[in-house]
PDB file of N, CA and C in Angstrom:
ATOM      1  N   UNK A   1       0.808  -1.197   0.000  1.00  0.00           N
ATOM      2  CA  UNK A   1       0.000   0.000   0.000  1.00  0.00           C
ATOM      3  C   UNK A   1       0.857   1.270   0.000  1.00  0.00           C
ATOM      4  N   UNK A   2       2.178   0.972   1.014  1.00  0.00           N
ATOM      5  CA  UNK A   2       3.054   2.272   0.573  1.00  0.00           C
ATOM      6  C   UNK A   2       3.255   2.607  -1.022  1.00  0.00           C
ATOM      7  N   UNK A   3       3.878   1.896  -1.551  1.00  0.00           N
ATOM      8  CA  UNK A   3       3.844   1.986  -3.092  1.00  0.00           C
ATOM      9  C   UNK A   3       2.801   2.602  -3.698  1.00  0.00           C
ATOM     10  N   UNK A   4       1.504   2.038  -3.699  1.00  0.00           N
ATOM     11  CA  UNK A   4       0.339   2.810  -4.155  1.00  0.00           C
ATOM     12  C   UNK A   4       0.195   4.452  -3.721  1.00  0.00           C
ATOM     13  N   UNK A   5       0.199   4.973  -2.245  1.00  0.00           N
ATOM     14  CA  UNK A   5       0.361   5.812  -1.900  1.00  0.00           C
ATOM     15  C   UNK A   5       1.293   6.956  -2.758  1.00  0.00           C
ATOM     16  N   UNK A   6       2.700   6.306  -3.501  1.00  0.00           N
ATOM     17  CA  UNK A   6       3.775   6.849  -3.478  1.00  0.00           C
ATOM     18  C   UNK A   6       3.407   7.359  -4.953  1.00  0.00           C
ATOM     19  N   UNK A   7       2.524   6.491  -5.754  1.00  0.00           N
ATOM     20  CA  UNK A   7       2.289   6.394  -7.040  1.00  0.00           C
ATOM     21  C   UNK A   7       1.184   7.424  -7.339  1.00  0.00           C
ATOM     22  N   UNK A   8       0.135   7.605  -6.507  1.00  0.00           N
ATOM     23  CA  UNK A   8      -1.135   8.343  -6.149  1.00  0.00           C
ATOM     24  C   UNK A   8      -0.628   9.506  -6.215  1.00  0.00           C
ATOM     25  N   UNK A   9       0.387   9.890  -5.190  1.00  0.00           N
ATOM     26  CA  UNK A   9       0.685  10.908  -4.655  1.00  0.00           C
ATOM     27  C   UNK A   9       1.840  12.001  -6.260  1.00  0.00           C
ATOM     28  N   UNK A  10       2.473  10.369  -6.976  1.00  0.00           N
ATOM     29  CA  UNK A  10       3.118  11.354  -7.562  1.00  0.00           C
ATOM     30  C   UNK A  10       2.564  11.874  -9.039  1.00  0.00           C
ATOM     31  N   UNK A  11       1.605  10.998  -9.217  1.00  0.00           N
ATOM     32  CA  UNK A  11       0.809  11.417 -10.100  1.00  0.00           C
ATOM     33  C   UNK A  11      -0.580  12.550  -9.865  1.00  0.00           C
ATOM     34  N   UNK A  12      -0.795  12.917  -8.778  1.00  0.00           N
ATOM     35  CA  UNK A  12      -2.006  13.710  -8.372  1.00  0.00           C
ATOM     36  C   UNK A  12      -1.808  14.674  -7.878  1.00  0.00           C
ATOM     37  N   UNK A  13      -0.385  14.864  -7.408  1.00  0.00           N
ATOM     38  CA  UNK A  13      -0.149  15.779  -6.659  1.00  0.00           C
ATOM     39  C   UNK A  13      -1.052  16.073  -5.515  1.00  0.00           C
ATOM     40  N   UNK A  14      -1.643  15.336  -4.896  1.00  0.00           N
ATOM     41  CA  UNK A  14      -1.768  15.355  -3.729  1.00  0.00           C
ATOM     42  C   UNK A  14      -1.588  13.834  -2.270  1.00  0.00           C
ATOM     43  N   UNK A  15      -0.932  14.702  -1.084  1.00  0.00           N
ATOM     44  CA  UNK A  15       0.073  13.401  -0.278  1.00  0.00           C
ATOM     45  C   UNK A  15      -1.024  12.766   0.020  1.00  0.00           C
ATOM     46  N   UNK A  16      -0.773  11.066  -0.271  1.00  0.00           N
ATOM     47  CA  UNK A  16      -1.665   9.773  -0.123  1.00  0.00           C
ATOM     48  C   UNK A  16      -1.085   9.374   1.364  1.00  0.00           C
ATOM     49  N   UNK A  17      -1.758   8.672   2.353  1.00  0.00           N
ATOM     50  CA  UNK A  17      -0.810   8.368   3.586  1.00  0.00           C
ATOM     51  C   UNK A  17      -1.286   7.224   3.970  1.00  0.00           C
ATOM     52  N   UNK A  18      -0.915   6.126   4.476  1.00  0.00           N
ATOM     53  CA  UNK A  18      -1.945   5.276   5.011  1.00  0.00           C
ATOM     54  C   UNK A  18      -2.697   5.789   6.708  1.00  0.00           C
ATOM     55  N   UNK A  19      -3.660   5.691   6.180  1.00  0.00           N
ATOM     56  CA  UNK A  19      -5.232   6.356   7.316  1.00  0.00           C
ATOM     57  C   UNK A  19      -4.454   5.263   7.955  1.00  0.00           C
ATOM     58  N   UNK A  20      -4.945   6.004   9.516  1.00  0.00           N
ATOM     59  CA  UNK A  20      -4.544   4.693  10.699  1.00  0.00           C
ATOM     60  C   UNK A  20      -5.565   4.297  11.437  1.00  0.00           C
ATOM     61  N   UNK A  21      -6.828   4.291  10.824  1.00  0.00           N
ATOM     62  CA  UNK A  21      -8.064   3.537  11.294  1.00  0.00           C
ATOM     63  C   UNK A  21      -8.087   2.586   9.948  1.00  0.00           C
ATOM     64  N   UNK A  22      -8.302   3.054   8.995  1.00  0.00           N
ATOM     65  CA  UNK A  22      -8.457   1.654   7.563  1.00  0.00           C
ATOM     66  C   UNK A  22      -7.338   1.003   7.524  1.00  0.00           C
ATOM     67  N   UNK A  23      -5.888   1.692   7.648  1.00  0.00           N
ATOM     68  CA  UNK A  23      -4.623   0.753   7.228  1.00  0.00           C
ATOM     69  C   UNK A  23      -4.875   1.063   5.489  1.00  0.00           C
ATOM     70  N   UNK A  24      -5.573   1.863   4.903  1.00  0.00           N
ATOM     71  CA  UNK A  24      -5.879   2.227   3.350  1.00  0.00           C
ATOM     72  C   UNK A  24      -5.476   3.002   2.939  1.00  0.00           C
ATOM     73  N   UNK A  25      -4.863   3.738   1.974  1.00  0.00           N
ATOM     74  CA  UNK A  25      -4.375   4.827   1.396  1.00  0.00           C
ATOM     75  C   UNK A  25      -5.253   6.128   1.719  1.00  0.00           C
ATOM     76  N   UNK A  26      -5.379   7.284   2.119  1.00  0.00           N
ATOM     77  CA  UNK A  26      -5.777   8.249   2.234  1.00  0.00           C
ATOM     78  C   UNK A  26      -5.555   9.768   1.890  1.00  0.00           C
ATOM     79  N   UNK A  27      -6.508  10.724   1.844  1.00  0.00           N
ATOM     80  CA  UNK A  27      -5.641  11.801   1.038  1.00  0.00           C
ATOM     81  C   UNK A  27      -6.592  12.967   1.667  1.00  0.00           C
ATOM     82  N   UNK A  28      -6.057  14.343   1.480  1.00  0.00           N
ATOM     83  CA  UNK A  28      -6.695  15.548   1.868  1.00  0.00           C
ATOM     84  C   UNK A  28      -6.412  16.681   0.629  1.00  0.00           C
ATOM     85  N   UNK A  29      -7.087  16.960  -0.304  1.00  0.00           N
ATOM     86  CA  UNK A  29      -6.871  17.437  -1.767  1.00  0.00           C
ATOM     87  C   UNK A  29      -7.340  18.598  -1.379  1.00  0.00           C
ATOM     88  N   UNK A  30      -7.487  19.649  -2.365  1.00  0.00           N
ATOM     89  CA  UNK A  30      -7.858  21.261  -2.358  1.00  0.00           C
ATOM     90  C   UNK A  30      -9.309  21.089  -2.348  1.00  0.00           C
ATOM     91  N   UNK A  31      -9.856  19.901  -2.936  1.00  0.00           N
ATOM     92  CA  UNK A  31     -11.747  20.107  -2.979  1.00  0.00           C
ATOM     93  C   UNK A  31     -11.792  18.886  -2.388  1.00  0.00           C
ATOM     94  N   UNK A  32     -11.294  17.648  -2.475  1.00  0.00           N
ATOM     95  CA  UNK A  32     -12.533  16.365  -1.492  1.00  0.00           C
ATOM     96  C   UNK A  32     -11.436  16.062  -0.960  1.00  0.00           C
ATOM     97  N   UNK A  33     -11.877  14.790   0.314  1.00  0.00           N
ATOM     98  CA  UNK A  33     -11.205  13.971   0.835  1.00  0.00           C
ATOM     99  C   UNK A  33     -11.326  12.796   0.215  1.00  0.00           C
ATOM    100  N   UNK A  34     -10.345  11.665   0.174  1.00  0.00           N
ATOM    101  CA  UNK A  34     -10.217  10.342  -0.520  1.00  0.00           C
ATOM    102  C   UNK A  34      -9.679   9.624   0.682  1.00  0.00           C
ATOM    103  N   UNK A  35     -10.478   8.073  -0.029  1.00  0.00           N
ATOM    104  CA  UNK A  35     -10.446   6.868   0.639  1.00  0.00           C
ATOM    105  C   UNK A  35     -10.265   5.997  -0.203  1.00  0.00           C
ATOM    106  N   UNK A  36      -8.914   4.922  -0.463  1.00  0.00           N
ATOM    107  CA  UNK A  36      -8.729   4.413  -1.617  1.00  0.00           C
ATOM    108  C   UNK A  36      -9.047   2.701  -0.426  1.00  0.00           C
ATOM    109  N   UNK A  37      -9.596   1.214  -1.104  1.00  0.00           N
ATOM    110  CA  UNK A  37      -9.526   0.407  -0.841  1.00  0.00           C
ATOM    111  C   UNK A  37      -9.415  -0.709  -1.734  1.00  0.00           C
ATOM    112  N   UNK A  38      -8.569  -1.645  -1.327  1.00  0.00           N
ATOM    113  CA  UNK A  38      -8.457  -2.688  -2.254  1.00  0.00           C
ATOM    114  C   UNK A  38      -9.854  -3.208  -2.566  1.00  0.00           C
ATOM    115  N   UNK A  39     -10.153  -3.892  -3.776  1.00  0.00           N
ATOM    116  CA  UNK A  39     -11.137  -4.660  -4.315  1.00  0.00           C
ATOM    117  C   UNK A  39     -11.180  -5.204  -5.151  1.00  0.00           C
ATOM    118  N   UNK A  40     -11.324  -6.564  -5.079  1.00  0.00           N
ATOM    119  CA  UNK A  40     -11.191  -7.271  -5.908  1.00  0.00           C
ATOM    120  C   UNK A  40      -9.812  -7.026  -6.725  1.00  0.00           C
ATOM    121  N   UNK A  41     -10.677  -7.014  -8.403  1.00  0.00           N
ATOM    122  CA  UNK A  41      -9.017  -6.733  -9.266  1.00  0.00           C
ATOM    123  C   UNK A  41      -8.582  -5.074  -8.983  1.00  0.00           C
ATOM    124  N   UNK A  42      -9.195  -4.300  -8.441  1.00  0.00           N
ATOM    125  CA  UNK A  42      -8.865  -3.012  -8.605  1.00  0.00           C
ATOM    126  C   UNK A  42      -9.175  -2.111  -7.043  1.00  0.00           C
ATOM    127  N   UNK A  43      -9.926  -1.048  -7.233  1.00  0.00           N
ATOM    128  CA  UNK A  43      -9.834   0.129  -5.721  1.00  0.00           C
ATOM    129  C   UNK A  43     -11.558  -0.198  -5.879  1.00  0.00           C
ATOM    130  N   UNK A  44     -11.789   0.312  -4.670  1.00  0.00           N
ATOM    131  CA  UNK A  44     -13.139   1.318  -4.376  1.00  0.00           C
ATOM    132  C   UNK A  44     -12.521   2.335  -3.640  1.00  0.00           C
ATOM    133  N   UNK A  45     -12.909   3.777  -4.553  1.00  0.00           N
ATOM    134  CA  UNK A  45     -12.550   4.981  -4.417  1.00  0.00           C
ATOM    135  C   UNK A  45     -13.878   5.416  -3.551  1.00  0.00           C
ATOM    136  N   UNK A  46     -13.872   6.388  -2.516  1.00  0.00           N
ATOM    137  CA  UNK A  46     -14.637   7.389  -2.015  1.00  0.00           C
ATOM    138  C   UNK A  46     -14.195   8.538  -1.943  1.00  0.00           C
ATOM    139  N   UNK A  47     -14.725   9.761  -2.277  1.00  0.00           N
ATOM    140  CA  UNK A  47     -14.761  10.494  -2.185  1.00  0.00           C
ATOM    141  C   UNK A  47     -15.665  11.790  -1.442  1.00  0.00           C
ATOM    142  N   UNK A  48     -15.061  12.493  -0.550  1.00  0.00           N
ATOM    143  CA  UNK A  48     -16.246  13.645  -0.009  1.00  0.00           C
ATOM    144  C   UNK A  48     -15.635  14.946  -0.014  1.00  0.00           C
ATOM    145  N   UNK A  49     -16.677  15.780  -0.135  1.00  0.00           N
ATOM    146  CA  UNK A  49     -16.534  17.058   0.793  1.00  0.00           C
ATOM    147  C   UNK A  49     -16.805  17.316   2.277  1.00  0.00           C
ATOM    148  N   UNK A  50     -16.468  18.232   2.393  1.00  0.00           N
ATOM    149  CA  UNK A  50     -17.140  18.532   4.398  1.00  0.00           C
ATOM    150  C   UNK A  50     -18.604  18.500   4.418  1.00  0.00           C
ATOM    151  N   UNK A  51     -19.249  18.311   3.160  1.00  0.00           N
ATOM    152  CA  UNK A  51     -20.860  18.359   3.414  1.00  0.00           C
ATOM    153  C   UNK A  51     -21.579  16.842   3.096  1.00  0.00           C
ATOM    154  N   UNK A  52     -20.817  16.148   1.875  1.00  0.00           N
ATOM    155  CA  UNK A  52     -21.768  15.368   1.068  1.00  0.00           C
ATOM    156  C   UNK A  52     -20.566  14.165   0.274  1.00  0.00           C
ATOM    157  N   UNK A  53     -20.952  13.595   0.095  1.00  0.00           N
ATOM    158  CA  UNK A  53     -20.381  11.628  -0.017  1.00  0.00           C
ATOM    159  C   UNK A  53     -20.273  12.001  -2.065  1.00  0.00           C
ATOM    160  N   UNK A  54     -19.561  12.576  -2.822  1.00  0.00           N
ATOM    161  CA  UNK A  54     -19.332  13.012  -4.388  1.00  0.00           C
ATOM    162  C   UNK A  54     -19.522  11.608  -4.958  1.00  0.00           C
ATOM    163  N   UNK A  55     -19.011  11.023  -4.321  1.00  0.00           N
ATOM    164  CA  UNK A  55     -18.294   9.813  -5.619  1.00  0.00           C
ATOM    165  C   UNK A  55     -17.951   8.499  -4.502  1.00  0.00           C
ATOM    166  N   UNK A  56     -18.668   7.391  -4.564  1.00  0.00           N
ATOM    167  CA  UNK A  56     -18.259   6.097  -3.716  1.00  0.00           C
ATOM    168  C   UNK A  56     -18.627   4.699  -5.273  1.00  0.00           C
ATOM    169  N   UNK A  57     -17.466   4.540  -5.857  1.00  0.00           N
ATOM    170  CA  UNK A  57     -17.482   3.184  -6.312  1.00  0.00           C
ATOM    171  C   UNK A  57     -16.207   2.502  -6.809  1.00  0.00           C
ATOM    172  N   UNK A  58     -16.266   1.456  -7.916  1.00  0.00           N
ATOM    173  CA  UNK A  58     -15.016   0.452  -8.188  1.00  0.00           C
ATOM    174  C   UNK A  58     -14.428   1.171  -8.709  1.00  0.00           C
ATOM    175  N   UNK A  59     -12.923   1.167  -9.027  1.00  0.00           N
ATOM    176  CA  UNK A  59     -12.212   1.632  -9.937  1.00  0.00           C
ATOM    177  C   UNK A  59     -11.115   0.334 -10.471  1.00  0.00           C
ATOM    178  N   UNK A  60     -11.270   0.235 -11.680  1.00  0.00           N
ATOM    179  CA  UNK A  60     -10.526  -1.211 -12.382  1.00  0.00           C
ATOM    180  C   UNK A  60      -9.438  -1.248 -11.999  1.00  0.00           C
ATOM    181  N   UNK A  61      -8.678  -0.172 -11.857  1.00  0.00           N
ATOM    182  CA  UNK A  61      -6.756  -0.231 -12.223  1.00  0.00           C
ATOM    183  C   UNK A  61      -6.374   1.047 -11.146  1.00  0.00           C
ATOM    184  N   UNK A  62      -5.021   1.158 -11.573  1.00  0.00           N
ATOM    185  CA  UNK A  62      -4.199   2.104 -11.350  1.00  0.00           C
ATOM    186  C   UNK A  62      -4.332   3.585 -11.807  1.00  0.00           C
ATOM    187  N   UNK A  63      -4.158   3.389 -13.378  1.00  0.00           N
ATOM    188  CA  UNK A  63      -4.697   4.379 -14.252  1.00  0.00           C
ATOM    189  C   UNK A  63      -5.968   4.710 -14.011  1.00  0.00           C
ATOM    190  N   UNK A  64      -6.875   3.939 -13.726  1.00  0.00           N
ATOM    191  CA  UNK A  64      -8.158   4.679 -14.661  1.00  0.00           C
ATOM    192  C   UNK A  64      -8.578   5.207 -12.535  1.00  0.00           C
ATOM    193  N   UNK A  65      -7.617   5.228 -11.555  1.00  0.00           N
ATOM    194  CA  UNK A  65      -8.008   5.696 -10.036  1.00  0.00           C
ATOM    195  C   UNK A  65      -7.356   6.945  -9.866  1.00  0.00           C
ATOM    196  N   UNK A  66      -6.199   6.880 -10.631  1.00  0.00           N
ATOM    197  CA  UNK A  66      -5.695   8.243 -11.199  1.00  0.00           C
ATOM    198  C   UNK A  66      -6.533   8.904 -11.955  1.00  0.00           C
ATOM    199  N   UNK A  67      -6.960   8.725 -13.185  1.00  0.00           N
ATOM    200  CA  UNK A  67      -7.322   9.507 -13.659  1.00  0.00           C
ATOM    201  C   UNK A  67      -8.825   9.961 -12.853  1.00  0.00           C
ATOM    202  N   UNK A  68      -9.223   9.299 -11.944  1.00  0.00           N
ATOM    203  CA  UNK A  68     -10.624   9.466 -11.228  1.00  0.00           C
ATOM    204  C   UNK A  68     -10.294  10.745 -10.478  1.00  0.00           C
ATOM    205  N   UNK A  69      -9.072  10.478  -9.601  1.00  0.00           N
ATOM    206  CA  UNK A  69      -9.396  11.557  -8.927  1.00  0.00           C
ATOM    207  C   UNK A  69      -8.538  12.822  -8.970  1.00  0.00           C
ATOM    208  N   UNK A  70      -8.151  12.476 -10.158  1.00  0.00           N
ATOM    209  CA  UNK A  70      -7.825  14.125 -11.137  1.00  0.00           C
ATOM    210  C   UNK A  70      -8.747  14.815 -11.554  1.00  0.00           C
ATOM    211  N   UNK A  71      -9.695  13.959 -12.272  1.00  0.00           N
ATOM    212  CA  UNK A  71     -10.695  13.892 -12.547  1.00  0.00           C
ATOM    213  C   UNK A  71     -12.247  15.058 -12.111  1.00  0.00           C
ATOM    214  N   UNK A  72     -12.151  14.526 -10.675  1.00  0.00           N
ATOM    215  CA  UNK A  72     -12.850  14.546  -9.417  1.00  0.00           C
ATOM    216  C   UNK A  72     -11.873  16.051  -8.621  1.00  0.00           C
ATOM    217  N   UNK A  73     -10.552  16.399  -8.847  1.00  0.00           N
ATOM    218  CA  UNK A  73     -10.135  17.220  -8.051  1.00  0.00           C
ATOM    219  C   UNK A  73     -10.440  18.472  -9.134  1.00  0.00           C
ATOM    220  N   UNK A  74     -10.217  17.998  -9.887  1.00  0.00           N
ATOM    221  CA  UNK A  74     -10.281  19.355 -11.295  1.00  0.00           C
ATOM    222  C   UNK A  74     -12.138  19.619 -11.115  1.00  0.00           C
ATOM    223  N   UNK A  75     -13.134  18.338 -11.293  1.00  0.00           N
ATOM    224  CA  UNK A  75     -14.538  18.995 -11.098  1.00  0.00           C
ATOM    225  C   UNK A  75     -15.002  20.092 -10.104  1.00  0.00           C
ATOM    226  N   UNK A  76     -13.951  19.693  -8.678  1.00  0.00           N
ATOM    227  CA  UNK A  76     -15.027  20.057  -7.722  1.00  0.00           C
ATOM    228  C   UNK A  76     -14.204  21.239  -6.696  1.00  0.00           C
ATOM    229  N   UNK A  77     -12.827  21.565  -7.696  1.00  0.00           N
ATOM    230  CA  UNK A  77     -11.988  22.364  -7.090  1.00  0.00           C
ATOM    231  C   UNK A  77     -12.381  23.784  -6.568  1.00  0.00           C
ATOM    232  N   UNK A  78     -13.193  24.354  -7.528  1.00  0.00           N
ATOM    233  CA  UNK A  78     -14.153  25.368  -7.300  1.00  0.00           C
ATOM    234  C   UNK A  78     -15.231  25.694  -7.012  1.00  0.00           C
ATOM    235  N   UNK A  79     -15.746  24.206  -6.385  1.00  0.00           N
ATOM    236  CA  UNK A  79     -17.361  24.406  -6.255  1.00  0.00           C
ATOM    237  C   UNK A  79     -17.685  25.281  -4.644  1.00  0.00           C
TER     238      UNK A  79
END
């Protein structure tokens, strides 16, 4: 999971850490908070703001969890 973290972090520019209640990758971005978990072949990503739950489902790979929450940081950076 360090690795993932390291990979998250250097592609998103924002620091991934492992949460010390999940033991899961975690993050604090300019617009949501993230919760990355293993599943199956790939993540279940969550995502929030301080108000409301954006985005909770699978993500296949590496790539396509990156590109989610680039994705997701670029949508909701200004809301």
């Amino acid at each position: 999971m360090k690795d993932l973290c390291e990979r998250l972090s250097a592609a998103t520019g924002i620091t991934f850490r492992i949460d010390d209640d999940t033991c899961e990758p975690a993050a604090s971005g300019a617009a949501l908070n993230y919760w990355v978990s293993s599943y199956k072949d790939g993540f279940f990503l969550e995502a929030n703001s301080i108000y409301d739950e954006v985005y909770a489902s699978y993500v296949p790979g590496d790539a396509e969890l990156i590109k989610k929450i680039n994705e997701l940081e670029n949508d909701y950076r200004y809301v």
